[in-house]
Structures are given as structure tokens and as C-alpha cells.
Protein backbone atom coordinates (compact mmCIF):
# COMPACT_ATOMS: atom_id res chain seq x y z
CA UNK A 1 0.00 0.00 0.00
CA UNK A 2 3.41 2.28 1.46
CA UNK A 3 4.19 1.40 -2.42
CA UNK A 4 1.53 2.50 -4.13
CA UNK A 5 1.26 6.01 -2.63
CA UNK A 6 5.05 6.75 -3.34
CA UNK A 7 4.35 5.78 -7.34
CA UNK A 8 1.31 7.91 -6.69
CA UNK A 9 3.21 10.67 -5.31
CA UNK A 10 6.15 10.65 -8.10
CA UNK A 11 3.42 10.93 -10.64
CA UNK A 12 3.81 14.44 -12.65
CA UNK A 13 0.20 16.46 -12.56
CA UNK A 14 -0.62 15.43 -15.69
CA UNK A 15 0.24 12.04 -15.23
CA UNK A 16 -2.07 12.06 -12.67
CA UNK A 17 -4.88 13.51 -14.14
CA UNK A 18 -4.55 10.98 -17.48
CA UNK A 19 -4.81 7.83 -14.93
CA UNK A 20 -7.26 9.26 -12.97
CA UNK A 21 -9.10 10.31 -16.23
CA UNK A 22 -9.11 6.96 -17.40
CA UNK A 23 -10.11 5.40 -14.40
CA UNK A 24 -13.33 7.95 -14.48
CA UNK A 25 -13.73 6.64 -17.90
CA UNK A 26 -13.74 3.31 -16.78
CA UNK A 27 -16.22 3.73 -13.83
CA UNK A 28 -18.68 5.88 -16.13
CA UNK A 29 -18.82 2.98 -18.79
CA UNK A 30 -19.10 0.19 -16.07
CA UNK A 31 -22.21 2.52 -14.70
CA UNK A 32 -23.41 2.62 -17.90
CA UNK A 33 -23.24 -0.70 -18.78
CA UNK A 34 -24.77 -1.93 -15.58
CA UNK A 35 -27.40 0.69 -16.10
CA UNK A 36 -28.46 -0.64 -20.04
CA UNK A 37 -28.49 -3.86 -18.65
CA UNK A 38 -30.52 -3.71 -16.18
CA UNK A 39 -32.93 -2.24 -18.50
CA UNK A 40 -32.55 -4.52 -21.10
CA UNK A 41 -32.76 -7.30 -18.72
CA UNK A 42 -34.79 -6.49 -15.82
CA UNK A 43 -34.98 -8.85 -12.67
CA UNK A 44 -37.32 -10.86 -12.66
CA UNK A 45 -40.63 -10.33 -11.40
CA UNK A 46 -41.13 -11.40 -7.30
CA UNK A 47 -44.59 -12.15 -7.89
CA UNK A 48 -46.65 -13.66 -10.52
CA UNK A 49 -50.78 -14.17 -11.22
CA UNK A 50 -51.88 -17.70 -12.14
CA UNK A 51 -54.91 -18.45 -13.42
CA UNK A 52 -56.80 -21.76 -12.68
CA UNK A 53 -60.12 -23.17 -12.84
CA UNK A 54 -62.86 -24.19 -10.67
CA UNK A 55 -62.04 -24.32 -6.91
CA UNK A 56 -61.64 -28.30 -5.92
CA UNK A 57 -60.94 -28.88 -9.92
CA UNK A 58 -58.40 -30.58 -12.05
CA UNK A 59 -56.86 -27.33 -12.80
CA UNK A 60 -57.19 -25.61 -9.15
CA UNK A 61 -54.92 -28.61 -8.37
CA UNK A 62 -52.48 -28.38 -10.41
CA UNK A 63 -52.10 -24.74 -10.27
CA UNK A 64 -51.24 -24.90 -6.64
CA UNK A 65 -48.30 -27.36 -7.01
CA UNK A 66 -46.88 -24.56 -9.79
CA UNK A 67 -47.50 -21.93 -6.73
CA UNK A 68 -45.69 -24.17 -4.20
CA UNK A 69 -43.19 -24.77 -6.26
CA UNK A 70 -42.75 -21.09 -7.29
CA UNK A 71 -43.11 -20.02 -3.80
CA UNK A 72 -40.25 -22.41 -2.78
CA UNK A 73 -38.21 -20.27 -4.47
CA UNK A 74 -39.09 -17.22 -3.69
CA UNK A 75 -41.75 -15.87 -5.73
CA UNK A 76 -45.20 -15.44 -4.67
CA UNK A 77 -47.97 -16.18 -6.63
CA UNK A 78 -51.51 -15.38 -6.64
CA UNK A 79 -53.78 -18.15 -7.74
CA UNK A 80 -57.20 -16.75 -9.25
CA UNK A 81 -60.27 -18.68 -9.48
CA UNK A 82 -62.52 -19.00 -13.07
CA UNK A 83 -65.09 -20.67 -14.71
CA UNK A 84 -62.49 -21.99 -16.87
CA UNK A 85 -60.27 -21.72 -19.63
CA UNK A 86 -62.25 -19.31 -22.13
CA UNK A 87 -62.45 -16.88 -19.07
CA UNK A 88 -58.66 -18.09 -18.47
CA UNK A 89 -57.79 -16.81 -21.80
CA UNK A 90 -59.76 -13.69 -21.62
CA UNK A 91 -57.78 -12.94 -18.37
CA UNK A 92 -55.02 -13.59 -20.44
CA UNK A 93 -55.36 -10.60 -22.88
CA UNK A 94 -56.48 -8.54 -20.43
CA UNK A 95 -53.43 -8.72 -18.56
CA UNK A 96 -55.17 -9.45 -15.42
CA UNK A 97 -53.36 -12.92 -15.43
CA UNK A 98 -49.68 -13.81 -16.10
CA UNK A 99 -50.11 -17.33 -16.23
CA UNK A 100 -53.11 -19.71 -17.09
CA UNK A 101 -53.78 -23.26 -17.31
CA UNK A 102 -55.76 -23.24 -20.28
CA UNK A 103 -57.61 -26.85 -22.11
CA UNK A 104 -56.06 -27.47 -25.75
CA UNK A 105 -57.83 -25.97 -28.62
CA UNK A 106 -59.62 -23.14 -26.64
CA UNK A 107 -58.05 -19.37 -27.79
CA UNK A 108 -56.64 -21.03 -30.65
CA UNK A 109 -58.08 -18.62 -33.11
CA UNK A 110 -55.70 -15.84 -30.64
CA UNK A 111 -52.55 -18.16 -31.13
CA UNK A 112 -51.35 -15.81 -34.71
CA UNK A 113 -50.91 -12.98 -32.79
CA UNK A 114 -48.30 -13.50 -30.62
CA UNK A 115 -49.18 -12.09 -27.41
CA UNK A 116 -49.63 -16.02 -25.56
CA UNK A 117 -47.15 -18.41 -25.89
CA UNK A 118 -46.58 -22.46 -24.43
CA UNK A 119 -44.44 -23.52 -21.44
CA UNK A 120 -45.77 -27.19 -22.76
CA UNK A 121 -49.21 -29.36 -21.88
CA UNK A 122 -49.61 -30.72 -18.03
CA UNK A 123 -51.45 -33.64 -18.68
CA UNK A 124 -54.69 -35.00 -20.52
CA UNK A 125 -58.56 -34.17 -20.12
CA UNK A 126 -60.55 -37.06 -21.68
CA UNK A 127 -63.95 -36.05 -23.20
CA UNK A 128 -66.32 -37.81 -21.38
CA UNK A 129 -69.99 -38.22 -22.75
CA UNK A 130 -72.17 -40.38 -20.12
CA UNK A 131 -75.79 -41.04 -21.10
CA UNK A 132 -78.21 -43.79 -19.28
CA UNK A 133 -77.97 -46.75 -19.91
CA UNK A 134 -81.36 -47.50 -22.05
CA UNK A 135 -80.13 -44.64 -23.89
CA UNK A 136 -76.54 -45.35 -25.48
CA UNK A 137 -74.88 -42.96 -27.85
CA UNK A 138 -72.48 -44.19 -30.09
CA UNK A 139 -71.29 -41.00 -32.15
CA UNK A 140 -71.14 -37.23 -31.49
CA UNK A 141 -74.15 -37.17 -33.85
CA UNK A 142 -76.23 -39.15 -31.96
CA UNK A 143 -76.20 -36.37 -29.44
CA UNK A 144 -78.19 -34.07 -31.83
CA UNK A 145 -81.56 -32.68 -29.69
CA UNK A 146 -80.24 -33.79 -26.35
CA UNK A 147 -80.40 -32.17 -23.48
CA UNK A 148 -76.26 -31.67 -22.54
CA UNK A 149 -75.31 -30.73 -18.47
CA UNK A 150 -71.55 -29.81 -19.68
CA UNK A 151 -70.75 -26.63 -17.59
CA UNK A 152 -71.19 -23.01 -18.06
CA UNK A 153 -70.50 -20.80 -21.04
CA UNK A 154 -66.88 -20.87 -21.75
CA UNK A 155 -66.20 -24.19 -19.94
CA UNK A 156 -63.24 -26.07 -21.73
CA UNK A 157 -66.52 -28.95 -22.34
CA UNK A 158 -68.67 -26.87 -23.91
CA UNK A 159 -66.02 -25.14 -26.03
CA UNK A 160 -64.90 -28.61 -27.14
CA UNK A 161 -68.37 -30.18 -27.77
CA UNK A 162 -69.24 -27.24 -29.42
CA UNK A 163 -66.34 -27.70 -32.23
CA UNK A 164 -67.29 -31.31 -32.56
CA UNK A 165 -71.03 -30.17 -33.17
CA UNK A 166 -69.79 -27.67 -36.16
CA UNK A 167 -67.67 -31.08 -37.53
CA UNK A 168 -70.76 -33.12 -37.29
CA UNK A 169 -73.39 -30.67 -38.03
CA UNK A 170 -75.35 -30.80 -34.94
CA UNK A 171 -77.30 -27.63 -34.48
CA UNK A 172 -80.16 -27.88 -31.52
CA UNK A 173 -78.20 -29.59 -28.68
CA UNK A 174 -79.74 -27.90 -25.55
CA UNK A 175 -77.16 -26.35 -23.11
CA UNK A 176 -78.19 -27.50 -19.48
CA UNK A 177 -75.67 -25.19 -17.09
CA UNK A 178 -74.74 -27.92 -14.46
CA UNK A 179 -71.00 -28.75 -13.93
CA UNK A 180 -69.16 -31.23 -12.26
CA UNK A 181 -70.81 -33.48 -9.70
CA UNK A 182 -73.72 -31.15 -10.12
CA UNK A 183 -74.26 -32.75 -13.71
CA UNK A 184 -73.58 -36.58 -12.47
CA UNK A 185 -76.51 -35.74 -10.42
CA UNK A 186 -78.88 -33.66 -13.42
CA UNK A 187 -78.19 -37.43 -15.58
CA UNK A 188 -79.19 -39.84 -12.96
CA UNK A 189 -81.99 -37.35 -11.93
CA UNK A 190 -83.55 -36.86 -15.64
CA UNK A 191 -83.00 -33.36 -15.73
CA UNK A 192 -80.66 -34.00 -18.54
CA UNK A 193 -79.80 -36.73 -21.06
CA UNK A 194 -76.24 -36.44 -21.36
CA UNK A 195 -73.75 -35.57 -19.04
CA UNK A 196 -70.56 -34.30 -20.67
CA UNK A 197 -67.06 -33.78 -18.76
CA UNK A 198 -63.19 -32.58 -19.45
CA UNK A 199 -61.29 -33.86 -16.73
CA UNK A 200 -59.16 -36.65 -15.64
CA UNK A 201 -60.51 -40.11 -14.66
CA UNK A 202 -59.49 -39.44 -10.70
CA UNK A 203 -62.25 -37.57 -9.98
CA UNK A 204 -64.50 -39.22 -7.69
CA UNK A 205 -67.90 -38.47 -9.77
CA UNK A 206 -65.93 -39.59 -13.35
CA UNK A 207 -65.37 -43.02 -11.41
CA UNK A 208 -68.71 -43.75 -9.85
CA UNK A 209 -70.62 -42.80 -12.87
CA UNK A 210 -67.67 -45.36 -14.77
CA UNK A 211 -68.88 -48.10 -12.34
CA UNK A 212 -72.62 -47.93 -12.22
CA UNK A 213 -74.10 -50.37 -14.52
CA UNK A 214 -77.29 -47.75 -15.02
CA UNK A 215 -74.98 -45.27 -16.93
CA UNK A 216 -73.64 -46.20 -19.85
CA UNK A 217 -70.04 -44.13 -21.29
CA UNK A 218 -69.59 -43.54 -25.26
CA UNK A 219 -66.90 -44.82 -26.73
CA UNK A 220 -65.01 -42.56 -29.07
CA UNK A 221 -65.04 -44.88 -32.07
CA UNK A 222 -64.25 -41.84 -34.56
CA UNK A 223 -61.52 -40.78 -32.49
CA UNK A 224 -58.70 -40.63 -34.73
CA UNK A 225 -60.74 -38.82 -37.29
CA UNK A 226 -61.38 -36.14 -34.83
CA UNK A 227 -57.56 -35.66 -34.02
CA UNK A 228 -56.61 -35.44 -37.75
CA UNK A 229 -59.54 -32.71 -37.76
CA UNK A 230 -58.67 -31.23 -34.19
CA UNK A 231 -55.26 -31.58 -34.38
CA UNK A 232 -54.75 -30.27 -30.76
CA UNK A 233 -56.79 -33.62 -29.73
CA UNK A 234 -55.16 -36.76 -28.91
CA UNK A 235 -56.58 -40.46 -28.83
CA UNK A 236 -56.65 -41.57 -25.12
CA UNK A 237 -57.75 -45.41 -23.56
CA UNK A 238 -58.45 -46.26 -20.20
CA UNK A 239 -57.71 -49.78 -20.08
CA UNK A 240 -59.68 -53.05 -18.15
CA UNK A 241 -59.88 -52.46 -15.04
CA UNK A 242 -57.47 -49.59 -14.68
CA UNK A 243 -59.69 -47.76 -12.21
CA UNK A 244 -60.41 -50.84 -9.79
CA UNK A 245 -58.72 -54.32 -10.63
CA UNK A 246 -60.49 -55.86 -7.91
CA UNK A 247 -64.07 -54.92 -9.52
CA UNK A 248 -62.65 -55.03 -12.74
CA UNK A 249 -63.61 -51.23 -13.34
CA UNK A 250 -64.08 -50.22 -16.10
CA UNK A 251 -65.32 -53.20 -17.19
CA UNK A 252 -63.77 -52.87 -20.63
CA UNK A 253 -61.14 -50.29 -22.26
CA UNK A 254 -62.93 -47.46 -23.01
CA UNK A 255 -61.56 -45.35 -25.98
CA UNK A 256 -61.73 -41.46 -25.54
CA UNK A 257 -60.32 -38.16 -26.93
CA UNK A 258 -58.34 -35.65 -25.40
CA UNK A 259 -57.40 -32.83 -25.46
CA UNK A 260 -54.67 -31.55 -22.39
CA UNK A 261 -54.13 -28.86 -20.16
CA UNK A 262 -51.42 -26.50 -21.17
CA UNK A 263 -49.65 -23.77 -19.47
CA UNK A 264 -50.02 -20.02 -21.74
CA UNK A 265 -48.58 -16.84 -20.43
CA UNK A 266 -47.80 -13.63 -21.49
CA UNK A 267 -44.93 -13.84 -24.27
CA UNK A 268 -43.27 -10.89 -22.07
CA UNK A 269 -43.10 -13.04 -19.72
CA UNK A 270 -40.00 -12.90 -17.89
CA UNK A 271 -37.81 -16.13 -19.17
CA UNK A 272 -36.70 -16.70 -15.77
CA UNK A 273 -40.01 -17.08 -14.28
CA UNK A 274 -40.68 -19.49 -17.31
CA UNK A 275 -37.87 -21.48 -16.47
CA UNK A 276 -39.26 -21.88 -12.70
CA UNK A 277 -42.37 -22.58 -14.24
CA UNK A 278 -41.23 -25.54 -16.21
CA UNK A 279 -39.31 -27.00 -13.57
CA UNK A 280 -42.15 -27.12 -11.36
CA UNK A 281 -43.93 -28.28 -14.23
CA UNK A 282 -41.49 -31.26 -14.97
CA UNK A 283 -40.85 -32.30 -11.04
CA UNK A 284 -45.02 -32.16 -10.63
CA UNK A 285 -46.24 -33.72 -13.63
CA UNK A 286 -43.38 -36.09 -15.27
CA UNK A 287 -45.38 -39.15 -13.66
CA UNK A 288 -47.12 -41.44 -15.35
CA UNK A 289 -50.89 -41.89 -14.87
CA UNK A 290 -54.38 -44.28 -15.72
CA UNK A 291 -53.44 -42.42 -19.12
CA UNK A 292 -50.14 -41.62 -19.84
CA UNK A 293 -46.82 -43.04 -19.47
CA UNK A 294 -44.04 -41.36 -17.53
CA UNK A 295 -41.88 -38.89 -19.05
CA UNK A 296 -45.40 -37.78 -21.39
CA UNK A 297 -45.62 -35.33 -19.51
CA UNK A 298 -44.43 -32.28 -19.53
CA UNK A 299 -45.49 -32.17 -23.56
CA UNK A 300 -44.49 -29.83 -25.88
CA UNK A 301 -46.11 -31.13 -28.88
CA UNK A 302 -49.82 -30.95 -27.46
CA UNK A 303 -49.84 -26.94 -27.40
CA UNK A 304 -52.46 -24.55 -29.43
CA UNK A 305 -50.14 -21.43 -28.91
CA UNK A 306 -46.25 -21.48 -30.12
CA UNK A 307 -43.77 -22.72 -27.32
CA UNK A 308 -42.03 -19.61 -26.18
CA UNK A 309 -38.35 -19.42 -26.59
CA UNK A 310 -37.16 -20.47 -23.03
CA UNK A 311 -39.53 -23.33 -23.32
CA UNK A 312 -37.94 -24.64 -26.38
CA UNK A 313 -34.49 -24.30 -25.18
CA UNK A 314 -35.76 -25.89 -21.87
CA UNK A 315 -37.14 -29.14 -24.01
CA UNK A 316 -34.31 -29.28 -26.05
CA UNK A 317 -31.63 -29.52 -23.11
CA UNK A 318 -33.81 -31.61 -20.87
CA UNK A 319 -34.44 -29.36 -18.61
CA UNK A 320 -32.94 -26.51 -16.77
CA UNK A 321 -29.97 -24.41 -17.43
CA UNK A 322 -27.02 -25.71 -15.62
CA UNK A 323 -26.95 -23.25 -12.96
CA UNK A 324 -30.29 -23.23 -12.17
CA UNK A 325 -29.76 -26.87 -11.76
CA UNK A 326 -27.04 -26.36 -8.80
CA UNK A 327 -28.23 -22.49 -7.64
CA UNK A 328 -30.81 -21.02 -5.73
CA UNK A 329 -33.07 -19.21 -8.05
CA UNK A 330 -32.37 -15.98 -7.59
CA UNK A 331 -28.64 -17.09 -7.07
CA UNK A 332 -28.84 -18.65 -10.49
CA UNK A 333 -30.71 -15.35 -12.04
CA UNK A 334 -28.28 -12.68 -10.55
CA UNK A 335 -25.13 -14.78 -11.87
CA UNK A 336 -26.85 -14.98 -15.23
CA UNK A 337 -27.64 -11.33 -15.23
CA UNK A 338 -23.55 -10.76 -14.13
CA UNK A 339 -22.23 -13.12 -17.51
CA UNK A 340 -24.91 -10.90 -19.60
CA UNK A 341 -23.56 -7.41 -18.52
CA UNK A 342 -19.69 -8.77 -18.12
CA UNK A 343 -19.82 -9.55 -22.18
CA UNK A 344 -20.32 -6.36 -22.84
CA UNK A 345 -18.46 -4.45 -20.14
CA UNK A 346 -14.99 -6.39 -20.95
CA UNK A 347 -15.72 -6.04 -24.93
CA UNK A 348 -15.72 -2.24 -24.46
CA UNK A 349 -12.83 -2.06 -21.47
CA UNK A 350 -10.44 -4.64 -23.21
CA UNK A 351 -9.13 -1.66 -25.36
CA UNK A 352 -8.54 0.62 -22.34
CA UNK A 353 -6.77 -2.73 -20.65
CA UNK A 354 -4.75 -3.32 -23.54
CA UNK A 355 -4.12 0.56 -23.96
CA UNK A 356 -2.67 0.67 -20.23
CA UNK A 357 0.82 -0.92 -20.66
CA UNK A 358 1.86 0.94 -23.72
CA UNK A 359 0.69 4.63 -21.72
CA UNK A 360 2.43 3.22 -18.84
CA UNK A 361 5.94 3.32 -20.59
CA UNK A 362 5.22 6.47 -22.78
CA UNK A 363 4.76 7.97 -18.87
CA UNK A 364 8.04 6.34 -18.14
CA UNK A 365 9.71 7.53 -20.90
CA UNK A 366 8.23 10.92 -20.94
CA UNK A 367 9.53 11.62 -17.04
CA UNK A 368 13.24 10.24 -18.04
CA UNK A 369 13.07 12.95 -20.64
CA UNK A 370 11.79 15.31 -18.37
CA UNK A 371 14.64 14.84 -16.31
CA UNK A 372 17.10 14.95 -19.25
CA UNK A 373 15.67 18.39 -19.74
CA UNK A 374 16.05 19.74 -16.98
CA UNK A 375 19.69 17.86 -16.35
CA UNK A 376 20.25 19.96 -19.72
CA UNK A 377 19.11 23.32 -18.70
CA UNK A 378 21.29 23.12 -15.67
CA UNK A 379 23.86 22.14 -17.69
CA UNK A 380 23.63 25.55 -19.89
CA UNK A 381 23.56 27.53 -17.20
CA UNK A 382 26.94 26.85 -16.19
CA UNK A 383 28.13 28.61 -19.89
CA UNK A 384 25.62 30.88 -20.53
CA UNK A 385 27.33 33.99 -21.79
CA UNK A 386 27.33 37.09 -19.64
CA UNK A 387 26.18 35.25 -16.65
CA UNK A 388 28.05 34.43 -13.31
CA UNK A 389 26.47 31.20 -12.93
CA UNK A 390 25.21 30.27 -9.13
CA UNK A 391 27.27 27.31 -8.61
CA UNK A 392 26.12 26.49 -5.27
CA UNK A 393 22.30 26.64 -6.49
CA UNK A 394 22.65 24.71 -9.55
CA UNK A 395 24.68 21.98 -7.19
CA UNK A 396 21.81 22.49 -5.16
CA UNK A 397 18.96 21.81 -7.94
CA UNK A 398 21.09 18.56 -9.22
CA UNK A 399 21.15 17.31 -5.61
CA UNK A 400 17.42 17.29 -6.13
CA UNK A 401 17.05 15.93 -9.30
CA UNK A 402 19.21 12.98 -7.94
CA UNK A 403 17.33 12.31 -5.64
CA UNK A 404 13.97 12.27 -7.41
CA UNK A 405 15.58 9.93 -10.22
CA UNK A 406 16.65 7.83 -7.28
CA UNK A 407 13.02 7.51 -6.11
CA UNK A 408 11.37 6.28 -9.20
CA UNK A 409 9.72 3.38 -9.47
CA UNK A 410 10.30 1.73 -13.14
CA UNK A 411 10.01 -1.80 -14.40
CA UNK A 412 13.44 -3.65 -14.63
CA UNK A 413 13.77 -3.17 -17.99
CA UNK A 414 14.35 0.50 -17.61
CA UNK A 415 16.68 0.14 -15.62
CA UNK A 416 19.57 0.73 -17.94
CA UNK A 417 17.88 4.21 -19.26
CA UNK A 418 17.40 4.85 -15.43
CA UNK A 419 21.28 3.80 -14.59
CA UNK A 420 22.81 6.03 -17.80
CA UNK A 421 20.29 8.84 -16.54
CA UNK A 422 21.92 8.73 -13.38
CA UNK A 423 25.85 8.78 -14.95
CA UNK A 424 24.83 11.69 -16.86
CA UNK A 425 24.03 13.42 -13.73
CA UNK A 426 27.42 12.64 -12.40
CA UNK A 427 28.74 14.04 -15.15
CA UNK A 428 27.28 17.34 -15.05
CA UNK A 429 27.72 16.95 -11.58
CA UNK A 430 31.69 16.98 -12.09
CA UNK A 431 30.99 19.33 -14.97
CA UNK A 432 30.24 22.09 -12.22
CA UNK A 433 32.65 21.55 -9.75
CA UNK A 434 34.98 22.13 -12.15
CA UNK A 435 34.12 24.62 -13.72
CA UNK A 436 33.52 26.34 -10.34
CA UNK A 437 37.24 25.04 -9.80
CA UNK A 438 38.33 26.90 -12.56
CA UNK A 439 36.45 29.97 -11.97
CA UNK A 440 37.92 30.30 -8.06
CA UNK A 441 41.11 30.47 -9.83
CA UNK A 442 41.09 32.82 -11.90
């Protein structure tokens, strides 16, 4: 430290002012830099918006193991109750939402403009159409006139059963607004001749109403048809007795479409917060079920809106980046945020770092001039014409300058200019004394 003050101190005013310049130069980029990134890339957001579905439904569920995963990790997240996806996606483009868990297919005629992408598909809903059993339906059409219990406007049911409808030309199916267990209860009741559902075969309702011999389930016979149609649909079977080997249920497979429930956000999302997403996404949902295998899930193929970016790179390597694989995430985030702005920052500073050494010996060079100047001014005044030179002073100033080429601090390989500096000095040195010599005696 003793060190660096005395090279501080030996510094010439202007040589002071150039290092200190550039270090200002220096600090005001780095400011800069720090500055434009951190508008470029902002942090990421601490909280976040989610919406689900129906309290107690497939899609409340699932959206609270995203929160608790989120929330793990710092970032808090409001979950917000709908009547389902169409509302979900409406929430969506209002901006009243970040995130949704929205059924395949529904907003699709949205997807072209950009504003909602993909994090991937969570798992499937089977379309499940349950009549009595003196009244089996065997096709979509058959369906035509029927009274329908399949959820409010804007359910992901309706929205589905309504596209099939269009396909099949079915025009006077009558709406009846009952959802849920709610519409189990309108079928076996009479208040409604079908009872239509989107969800997964766990619900307690889907499996009663699976096992009673009084209800009869239609099988989806033109199922691949509808996919190639649909193509956000998927052909789905629950197998022989998948639901209850003991009581064989069901008692035979039963062959259904699907569509599945994705997770849309804003495409300004931040990609961090996508990232979490997905990993919650992958560690929640990767298991296999009655109707998928594991590792089906997370999907990115079963999407109606484009994957966003961070999503594809996240399916391509596997899963997360690698060090939000070994990091905290706001560890991981802040180092990220660092490599972005260091890029950048070292690009611009590299010429000012590779600029240093050459100004450092120019300043070394410059001073040993400096000194030769002055050793040669002092060496004039001994024969300047007309003049009684001040021996005594001019011994006096090349004392000084001695000592002050003495106290530099050069690299080693200036130390021959340094050491012939020095001799030169002796010489003048000798060059006065004798010429003072010479003047006492005359």
C-alpha cells in the first residue's frame, strides 16, 4: 500500500490527471453498462398471477403445485379462481393474469398474434360423454336434440363439444348449465340426457358414474378422425380395469379423446419465471398416470399457442440451465444477469486494458526525458554567456534531481535508461565543480 502512494506521489500532474481520467472513464462505462443492462434485462418479477379453474378442480390442483413450487423459491404467486379456460384466456389478454392453465384448442383462433405463448401441456382431459344406460350414444351425432349438463359458457366442455357439433353438423343440442358433480346428479336425476365432462378419470364423480351399470359411457369410435380434424386432440384409452382391478372397473377399455391442459402466459413473460415454471412443471407432472406413461408429460407437442423461446431451449436440453440446476433461483438469475452485462463491459474495457501498458511506458519515458531536460538546462547555465552562474544553487537543484531519479519506481527493464540517466548526472555533476574550480582560480 506504502508502495503505491510513493508511485502515486512521483506521478507528474498530468500524469495524474490521465490515470485518474481513465479510471473515471472506466467507472462511467461500467455505470453505464450496468445501467443498459438492467434495462434490457430487468430482474425478474417477485410475484406472478396464475390463473386456474374451478375451486376443488383438475386445474385448481395443479395450479397450486406450480405456486408451491414457485413459492419455494421465492416468488409469490396469486392463484385466481374461473369458470375456466375461455375466461382463463380472456384474463389472459387482459393482462389481469400472467399465467393460465388453459384446455387445448380453446383461444386457438388468438394463437397468430403472438401475445400467448406455451411452457408445454400438463397432462390429458378425456372427453367424457355419459348417457343412461337404455339410452346409449355411439357417435357425437347421436347427441343431436339432447339435453347436454356440460358446464357453463366458456367451460373447456362446452367449447370442445361445441367444435365437434360444427364437424358433425349438430345444431339444436340444448345447453343444461350444471358442472361437475352437479351434472352426475342432473343425468341420474332426468333433468338431462347427457352428461358431458373434461377432466381426468381421478375424480371421484368420473369413477362412480364409470362403475354404475345404469350409466352407460360412449366410446369414441371416430376418435382418430377427430384428431386429424382437431389436431390439438389426442386419442386416449383407459384400459380393463385400470380404475379398480379388484371390480374389474371399467369393465372394458374405453376409448376417448383428449385434449390436455397447457400452461399459456404472457410472451413478455419474464424467461426466468418461465424457467421456474417448467421445472415445477417437470418435477409435478413427469409421472405417469391411468393415461399416460411417464416422461409424457411435460409435452411440448400438445400446445395450441407457439412454445415460447425459453420453453424450447428448456425441451431441447432436458431441462434446466445448468446453474439453475445447482443455484438457488435468484442465485442462479443474478449470476446470469452478471455473464450478460460482463460480455459487454470487458468487450468495451479490453481496449482501455490493452491501452494501459503501452501509456504506462510512454509515462516512463516521458519523465526520463523530463529529467534529461532539466539535467540539460542546468547544464547551460553553467556557460551561458554574460552570466556568473550560481554554482552552489545549480549543485543544489542537481542534488534534487538525484534524488527524485533515485526515487522512481520503473520496471526492470528500464533500468539501464534509469542507470545512464543517473551517470549523466554525475557528469554534469563533475561538470560544475569544475568549472567552479576553474572559476575560483582565476
Amino acid at each position: 500500500m506504502n508502495s503505491l502512494i510513493a508511485r502515486w506521489k512521483n506521478l507528474s500532474l498530468t500524469e495524474k490527471v490521465m490515470w485518474s481520467g481513465g479510471s473515471l472513464v472506466s467507472v462511467v462505462i461500467t455505470v453505464i453498462l450496468v445501467w443498459v443492462a438492467l434495462s434490457i434485462d430487468p430482474a425478474p418479477p417477485r410475484s406472478i398471477t396464475l390463473a386456474t379453474g374451478a375451486p376443488g378442480g383438475a386445474y385448481d390442483a395443479a395450479g397450486r403445485r406450480i405456486a408451491s413450487f414457485l413459492e419455494s423459491e421465492g416468488v409469490t404467486v396469486e392463484l385466481v379462481p374461473t369458470a375456466g379456460s375461455a375466461e382463463n384466456i380472456n384474463r389472459l389478454m387482459a393482462r389481469t393474469a400472467d399465467v393460465a392453465i388453459v384446455q387445448g384448442g380453446v383461444g386457438a383462433e388468438l394463437a397468430p398474434m403472438g401475445r400467448l405463448e406455451s411452457l408445454g401441456a400438463l397432462f390429458y382431459e378425456p372427453l367424457w360423454v355419459f348417457t343412461a344406460a337404455g339410452n346409449p350414444v355411439g357417435d357425437i351425432r347421436d347427441l343431436a336434440g339432447m339435453r347436454i349438463a356440460a358446464g357453463d359458457v366458456g367451460s373447456g366442455t362446452r367449447v370442445l363439444l361445441s367444435a365437434l357439433f360444427e364437424l358433425n353438423g349438430v345444431d339444436d343440442a340444448i345447453w343444461v348449465e350444471e358442472a361437475g358433480s352437479a351434472a352426475a346428479a342432473a343425468l341420474r336425476t332426468g333433468n338431462a340426457d347427457v352428461a358431458a365432462f373434461m377432466t381426468s378419470p381421478d375424480r371421484a364423480y368420473i369413477r362412480d358414474l364409470v362403475a354404475d351399470p345404469a350409466i352407460s359411457v360412449m366410446q369414441m369410435e371416430r376418435g382418430p378422425a377427430y384428431v386429424r380434424l382437431l389436431p390439438y386432440l389426442s386419442t386416449v384409452t383407459l384400459h380393463e380395469g385400470v380404475l379398480d382391478p379388484a371390480t374389474n372397473i371399467p369393465e372394458q377399455d374405453v376409448h376417448l379423446i383428449a385434449a390436455a391442459a397447457v400452461t399459456v402466459v404472457q410472451a413478455d413473460l419474464h424467461p426466468a419465471i418461465q424457467s421456474l415454471i417448467l421445472q415445477a412443471m417437470h418435477e409435478d407432472f413427469q409421472g405417469g398416470t391411468v393415461l399416460s406413461a411417464p416422461a409424457e408429460f411435460p409435452n411440448r407437442h400438445l400446445v395450441t399457442f407457439d412454445l415460447s423461446n425459453e420453453a424450447e431451449r428448456y425441451f431441447d436440453r432436458g431441462g434446466p440451465a445448468f446453474l439453475q440446476r445447482y443455484l438457488p433461483f435468484w442465485a442462479a438469475n443474478l449470476v446470469d444477469r452478471i455473464w450478460i452485462l460482463a460480455i459487454p463491459v470487458v468487450t468495451l474495457l479490453f481496449p482501455l486494458f490493452k491501452s494501459a501498458p503501452p501509456i504506462y511506458l510512454w509515462q516512463i519515458h516521458r519523465r526520463i526525458k523530463r529529467y534529461y531536460r532539466d539535467l540539460r538546462l542546468l547544464e547551460q547555465s553553467v556557460f551561458r554567456e554574460g552570466e556568473t552562474p550560481d554554482y552552489p544553487g545549480l549543485l543544489a537543484q542537481l542534488s534534487t534531481l538525484q534524488s527524485d531519479v533515485r526515487k522512481m519506481n520503473v520496471p526492470w527493464t528500464f533500468f539501464d535508461e534509469v542507470y545512464v540517466l543517473q551517470t549523466h548526472i554525475v557528469y554534469v555533476e563533475q561538470l560544475i565543480w569544475n568549472e567552479a574550480k576553474a572559476k575560483r582560480e582565476t
